[in-house]
C-alpha atoms as a PDB file:
ATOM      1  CA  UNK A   1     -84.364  31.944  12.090  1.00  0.00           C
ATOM      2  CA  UNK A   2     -83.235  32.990   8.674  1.00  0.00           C
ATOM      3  CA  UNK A   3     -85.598  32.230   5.828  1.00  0.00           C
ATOM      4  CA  UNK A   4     -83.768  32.036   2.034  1.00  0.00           C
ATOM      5  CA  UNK A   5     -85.525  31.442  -1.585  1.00  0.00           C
ATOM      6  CA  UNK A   6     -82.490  31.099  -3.622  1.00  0.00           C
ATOM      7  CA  UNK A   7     -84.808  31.206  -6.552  1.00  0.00           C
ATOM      8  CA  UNK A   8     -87.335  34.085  -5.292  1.00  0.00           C
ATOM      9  CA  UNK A   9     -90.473  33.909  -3.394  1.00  0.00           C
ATOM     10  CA  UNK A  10     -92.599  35.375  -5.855  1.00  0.00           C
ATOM     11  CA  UNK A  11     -89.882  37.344  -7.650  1.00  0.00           C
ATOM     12  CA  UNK A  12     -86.942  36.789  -9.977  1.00  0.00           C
ATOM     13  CA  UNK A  13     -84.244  37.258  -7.432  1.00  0.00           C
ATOM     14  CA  UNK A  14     -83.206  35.985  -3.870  1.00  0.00           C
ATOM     15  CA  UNK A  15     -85.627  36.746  -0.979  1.00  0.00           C
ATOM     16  CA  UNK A  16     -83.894  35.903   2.610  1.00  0.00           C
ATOM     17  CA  UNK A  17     -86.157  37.664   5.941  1.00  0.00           C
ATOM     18  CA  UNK A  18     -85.850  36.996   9.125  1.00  0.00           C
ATOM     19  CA  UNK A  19     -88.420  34.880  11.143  1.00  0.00           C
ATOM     20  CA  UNK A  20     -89.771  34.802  14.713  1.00  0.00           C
ATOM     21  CA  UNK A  21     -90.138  31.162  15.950  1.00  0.00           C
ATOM     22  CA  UNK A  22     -93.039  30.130  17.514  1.00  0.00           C
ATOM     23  CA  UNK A  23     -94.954  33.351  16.445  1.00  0.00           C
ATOM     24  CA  UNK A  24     -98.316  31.737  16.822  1.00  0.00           C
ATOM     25  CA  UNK A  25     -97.984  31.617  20.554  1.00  0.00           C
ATOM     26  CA  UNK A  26     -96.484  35.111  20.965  1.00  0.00           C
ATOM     27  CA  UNK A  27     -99.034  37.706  22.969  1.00  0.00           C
ATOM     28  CA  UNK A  28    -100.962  40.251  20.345  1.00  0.00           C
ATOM     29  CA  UNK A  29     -98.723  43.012  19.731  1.00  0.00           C
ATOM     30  CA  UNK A  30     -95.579  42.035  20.860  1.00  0.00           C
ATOM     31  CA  UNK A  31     -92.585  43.041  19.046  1.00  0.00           C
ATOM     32  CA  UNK A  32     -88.726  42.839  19.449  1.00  0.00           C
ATOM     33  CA  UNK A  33     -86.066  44.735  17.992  1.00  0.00           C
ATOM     34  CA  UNK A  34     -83.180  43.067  16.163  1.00  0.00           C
ATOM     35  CA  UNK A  35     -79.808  44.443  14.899  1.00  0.00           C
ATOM     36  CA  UNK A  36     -78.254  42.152  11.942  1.00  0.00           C
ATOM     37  CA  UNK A  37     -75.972  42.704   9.132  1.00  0.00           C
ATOM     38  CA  UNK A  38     -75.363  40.675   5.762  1.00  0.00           C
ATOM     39  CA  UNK A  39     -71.631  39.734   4.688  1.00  0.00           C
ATOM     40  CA  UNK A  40     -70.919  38.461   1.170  1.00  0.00           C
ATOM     41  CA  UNK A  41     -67.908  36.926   0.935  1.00  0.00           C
ATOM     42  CA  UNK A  42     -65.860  36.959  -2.443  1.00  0.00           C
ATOM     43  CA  UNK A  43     -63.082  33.864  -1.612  1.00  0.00           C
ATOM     44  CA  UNK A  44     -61.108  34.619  -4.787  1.00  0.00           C
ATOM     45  CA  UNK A  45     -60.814  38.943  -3.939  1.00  0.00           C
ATOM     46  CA  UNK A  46     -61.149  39.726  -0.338  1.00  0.00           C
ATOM     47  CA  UNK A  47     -61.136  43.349  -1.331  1.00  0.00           C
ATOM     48  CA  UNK A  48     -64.498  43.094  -2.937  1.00  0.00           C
ATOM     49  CA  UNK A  49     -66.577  41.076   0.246  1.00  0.00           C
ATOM     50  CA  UNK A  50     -68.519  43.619   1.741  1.00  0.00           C
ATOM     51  CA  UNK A  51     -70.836  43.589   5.097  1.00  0.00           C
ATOM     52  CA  UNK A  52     -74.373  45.643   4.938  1.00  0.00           C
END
């Protein structure tokens, strides 16, 4: 699940993370490893959309 504060959380800019569901009921310690990336697409100039 992704998690966005347009406005912040806590800070004057956007804050998006990524959350485990159900995390309460996961066993102590357990982890996972997760590949992502972030696009931003610019509709007017393709040229300038870029992927992190």
């Amino acid at each position: 699940r992704i998690l966005i504060f347009p406005k912040g959380n806590n800070v004057d800019h956007l804050s998006m993370y990524l959350d485990v569901a159900d995390s309460a009921t996961l066993p102590y310690g357990w982890s996972r490893y997760a590949q992502f990336s972030l696009a931003v697409v610019n509709q007017i100039h393709s040229k300038y959309s870029i992927r992190k």
